[in-house]
Protein backbone atom coordinates (compact mmCIF):
# COMPACT_ATOMS: atom_id res chain seq x y z
CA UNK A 1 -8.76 -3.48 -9.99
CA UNK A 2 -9.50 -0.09 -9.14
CA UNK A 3 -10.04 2.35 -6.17
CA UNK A 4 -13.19 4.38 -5.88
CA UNK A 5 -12.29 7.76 -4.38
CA UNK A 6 -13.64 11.17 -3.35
CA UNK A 7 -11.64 13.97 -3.27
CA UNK A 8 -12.16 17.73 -2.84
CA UNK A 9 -10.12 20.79 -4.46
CA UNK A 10 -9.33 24.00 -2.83
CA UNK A 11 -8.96 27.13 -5.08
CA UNK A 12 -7.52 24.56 -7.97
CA UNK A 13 -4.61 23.81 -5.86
CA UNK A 14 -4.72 21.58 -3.20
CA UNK A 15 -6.50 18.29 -3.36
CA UNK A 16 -7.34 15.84 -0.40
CA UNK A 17 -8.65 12.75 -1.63
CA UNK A 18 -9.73 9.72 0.86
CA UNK A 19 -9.86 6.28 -1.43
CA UNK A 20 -10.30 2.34 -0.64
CA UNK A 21 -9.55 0.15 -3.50
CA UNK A 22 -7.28 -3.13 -4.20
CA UNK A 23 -4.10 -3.58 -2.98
CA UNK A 24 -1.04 -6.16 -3.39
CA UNK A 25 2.02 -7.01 -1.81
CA UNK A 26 5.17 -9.51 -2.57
CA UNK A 27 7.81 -9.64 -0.55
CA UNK A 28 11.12 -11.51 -0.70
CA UNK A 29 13.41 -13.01 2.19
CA UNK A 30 16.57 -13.23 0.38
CA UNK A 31 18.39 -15.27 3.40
CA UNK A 32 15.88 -17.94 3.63
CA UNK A 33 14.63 -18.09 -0.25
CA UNK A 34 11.51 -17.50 1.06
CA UNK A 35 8.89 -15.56 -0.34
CA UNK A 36 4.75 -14.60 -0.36
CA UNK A 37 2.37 -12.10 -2.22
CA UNK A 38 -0.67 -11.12 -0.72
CA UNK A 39 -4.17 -9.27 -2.15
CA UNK A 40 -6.56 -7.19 -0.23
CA UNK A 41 -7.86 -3.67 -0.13
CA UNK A 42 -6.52 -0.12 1.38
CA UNK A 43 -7.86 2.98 2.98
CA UNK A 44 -5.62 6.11 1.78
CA UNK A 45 -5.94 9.97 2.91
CA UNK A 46 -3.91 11.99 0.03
CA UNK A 47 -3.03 15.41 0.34
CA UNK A 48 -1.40 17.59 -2.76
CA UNK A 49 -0.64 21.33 -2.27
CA UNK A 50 0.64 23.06 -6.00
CA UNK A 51 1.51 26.55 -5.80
CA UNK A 52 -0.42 28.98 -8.70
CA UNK A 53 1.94 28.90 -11.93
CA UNK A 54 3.95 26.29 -9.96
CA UNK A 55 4.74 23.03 -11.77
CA UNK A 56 6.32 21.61 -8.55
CA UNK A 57 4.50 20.91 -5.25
CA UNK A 58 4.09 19.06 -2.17
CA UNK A 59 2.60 15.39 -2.03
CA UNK A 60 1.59 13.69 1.54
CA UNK A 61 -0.27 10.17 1.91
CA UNK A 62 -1.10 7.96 4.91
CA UNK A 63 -2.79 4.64 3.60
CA UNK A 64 -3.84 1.61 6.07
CA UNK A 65 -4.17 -2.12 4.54
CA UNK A 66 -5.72 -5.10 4.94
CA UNK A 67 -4.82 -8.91 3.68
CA UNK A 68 -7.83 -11.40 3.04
CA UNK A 69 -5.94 -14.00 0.69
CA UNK A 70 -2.17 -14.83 -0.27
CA UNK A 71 -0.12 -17.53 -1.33
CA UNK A 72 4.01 -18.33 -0.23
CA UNK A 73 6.47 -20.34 -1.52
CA UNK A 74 10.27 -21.86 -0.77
CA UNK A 75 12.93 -22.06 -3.26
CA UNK A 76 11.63 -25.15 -5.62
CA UNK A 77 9.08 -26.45 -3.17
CA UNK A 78 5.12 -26.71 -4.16
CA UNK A 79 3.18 -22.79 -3.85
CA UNK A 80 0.81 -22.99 -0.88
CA UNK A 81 -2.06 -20.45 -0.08
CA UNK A 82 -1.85 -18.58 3.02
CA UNK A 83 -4.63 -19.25 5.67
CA UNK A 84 -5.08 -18.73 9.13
CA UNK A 85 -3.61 -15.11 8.85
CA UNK A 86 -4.44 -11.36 9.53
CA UNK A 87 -2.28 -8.82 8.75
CA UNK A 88 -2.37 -5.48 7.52
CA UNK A 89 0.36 -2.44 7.08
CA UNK A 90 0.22 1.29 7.42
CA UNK A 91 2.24 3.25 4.79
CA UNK A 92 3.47 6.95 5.05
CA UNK A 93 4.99 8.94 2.38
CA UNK A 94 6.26 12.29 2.02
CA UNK A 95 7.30 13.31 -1.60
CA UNK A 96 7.67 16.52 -4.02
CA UNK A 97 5.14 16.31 -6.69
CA UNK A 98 5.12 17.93 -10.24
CA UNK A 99 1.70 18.62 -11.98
CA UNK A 100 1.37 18.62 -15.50
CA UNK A 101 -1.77 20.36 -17.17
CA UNK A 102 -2.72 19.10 -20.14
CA UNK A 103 -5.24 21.60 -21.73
CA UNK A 104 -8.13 22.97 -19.63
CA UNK A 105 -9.82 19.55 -18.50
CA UNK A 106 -6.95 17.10 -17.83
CA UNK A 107 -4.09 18.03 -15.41
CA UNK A 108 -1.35 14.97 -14.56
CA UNK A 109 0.76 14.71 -10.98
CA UNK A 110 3.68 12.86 -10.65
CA UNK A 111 5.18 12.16 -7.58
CA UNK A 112 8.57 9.88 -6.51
CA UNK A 113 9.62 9.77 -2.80
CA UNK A 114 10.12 7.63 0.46
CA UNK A 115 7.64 5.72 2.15
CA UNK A 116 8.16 4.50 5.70
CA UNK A 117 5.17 1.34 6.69
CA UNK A 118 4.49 -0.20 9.54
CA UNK A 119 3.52 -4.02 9.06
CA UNK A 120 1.77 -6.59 11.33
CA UNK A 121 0.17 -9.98 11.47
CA UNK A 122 -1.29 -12.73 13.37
CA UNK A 123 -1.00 -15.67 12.64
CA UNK A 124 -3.44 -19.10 14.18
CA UNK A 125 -2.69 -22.68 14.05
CA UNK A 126 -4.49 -25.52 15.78
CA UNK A 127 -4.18 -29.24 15.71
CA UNK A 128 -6.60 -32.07 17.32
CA UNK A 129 -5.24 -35.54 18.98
CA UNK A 130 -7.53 -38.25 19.69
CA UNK A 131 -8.73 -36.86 22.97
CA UNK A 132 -8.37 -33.16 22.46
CA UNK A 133 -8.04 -30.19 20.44
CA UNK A 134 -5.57 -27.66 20.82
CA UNK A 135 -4.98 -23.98 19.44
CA UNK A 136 -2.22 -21.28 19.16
CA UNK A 137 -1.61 -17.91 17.82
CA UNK A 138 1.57 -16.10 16.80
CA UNK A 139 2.58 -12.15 16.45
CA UNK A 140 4.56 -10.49 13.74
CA UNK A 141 5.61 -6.87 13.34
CA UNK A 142 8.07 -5.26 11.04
CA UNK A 143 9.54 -1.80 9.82
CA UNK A 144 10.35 -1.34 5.98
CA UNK A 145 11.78 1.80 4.74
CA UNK A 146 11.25 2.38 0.67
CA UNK A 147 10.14 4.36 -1.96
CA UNK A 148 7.32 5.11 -3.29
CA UNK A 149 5.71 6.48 -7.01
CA UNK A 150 2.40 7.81 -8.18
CA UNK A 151 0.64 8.73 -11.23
CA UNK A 152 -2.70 10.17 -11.45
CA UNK A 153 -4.80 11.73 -14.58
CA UNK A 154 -7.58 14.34 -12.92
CA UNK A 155 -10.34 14.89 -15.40
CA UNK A 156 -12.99 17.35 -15.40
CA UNK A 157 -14.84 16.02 -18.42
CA UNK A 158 -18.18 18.76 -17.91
CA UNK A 159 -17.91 22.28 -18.67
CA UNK A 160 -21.41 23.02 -16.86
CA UNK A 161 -20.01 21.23 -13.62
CA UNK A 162 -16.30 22.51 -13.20
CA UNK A 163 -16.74 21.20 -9.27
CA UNK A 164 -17.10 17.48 -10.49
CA UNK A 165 -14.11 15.12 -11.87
CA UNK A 166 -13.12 11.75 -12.49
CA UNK A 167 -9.48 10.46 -11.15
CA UNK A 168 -7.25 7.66 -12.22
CA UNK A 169 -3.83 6.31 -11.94
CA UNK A 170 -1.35 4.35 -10.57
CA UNK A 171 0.85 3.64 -7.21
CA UNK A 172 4.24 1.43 -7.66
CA UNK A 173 6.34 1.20 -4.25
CA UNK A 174 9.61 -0.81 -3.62
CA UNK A 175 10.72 -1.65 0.24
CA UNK A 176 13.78 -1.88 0.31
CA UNK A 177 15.12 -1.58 4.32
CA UNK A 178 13.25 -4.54 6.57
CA UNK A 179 13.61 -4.71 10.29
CA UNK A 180 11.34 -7.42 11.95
CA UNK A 181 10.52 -8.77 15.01
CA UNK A 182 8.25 -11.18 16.66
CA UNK A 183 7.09 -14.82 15.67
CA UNK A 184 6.31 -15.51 11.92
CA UNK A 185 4.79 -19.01 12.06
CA UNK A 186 4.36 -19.52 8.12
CA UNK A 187 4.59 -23.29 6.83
CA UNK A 188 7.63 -22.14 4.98
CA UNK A 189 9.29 -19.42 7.10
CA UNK A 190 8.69 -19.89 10.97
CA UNK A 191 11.25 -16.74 12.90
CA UNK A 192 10.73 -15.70 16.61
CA UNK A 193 12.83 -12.47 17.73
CA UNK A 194 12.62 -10.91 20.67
CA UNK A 195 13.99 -7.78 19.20
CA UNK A 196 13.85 -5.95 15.94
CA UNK A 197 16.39 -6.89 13.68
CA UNK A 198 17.76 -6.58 9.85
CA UNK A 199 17.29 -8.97 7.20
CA UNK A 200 18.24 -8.94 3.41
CA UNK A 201 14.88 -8.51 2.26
CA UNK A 202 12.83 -6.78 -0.68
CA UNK A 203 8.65 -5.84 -0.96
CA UNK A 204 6.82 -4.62 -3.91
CA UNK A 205 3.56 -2.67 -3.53
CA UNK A 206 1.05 -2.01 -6.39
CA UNK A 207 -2.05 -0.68 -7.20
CA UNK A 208 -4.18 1.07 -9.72
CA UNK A 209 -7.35 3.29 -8.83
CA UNK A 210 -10.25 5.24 -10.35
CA UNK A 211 -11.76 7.71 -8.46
CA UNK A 212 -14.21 10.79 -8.48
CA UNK A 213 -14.15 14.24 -6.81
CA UNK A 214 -15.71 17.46 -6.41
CA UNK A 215 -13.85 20.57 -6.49
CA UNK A 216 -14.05 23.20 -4.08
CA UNK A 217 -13.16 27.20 -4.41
């Protein structure tokens, strides 16, 4: 799966890059062997800033997502699909970045730091009788703290277009810290808090882009 980016340089040094591409997230809750993985796409604003001669720099990345299908499951029971559900996350991550050029064309940032996301959902269930048909909806929010990694080759593959190059890499993140609250109505897991509170709990975040950008100077 793959993003498809554009992103714009500033005197070699500072790239902002605005990107939608897959995205997929499994999560774990430990205290009621529970757990679900979802698929679905992102929106990301990334921001590098590498000082001249500098290997080390400064890494920024705000990045909204959205679910469309899943799938959950409870210790040894039967896998379900997820339906009736919309949810999406915001992610935030501030990080030191080092950027590695190798030769004139190809330059290669790596970047390891915390993430903080914001998570939501909604979830609908409805049932009919004999006379009637009736319908309810539930709402989910949580806070994860994490961390977050990134890998990116930058390629500037055309000597007569320096402004143009191609982008591709590869985002790993680990949530580690969950505070939830709200009403998760899942046909495995089904919570209602009133207030947010800590459970043992664990998320991993993944995807893997392709991009292309213009430089700037």
């Amino acid at each position: 799966m793959f993003f498809f980016g554009f992103a714009v340089f500033s005197y070699g040094e500072t790239l902002y890059s605005m990107s939608i591409g897959y995205y997929r997230l499994s999560e774990e809750f430990f205290g009621d062997d529970y757990g679900r993985g979802q698929n679905g796409v992102n929106f990301n604003f990334t921001f590098y800033y590498f000082q001249p001669e500098r290997l080390l720099g400064f890494f920024a990345r705000t990045s909204f997502g959205t679910f469309s299908t899943g799938h959950e499951w409870k210790g040894e029971q039967k896998m379900r699909a997820i339906d009736s559900l919309s949810s999406s996350d915001l992610r935030i991550c501030f990080a030191p970045s080092y950027q590695f050029n190798l030769g004139s064309k190809v330059s290669l940032p790596v970047t390891l730091g915390p993430v903080f996301t914001l998570y939501w959902e909604e979830g609908y269930n409805s049932w009919s009788s004999e006379n009637y048909y009736d319908y309810s909806s539930s709402y989910y929010e949580a806070i994860n703290l994490g961390i977050m990694g990134d890998i990116a080759i930058i390629l500037s593959p055309f000597d007569s277009a320096r402004w143009l190059f191609l982008k591709q890499g590869i985002s790993l993140g680990w949530d580690f810290v969950h505070f939830e609250k709200g009403e998760m109505s899942m046909e495995y897991r089904h919570i209602r808090k009133t207030r947010y509170s800590g459970v043992p709990y664990s998320a991993l975040v993944f995807s893997v882009y392709f991009g292309v950008g213009v430089q700037l100077e």
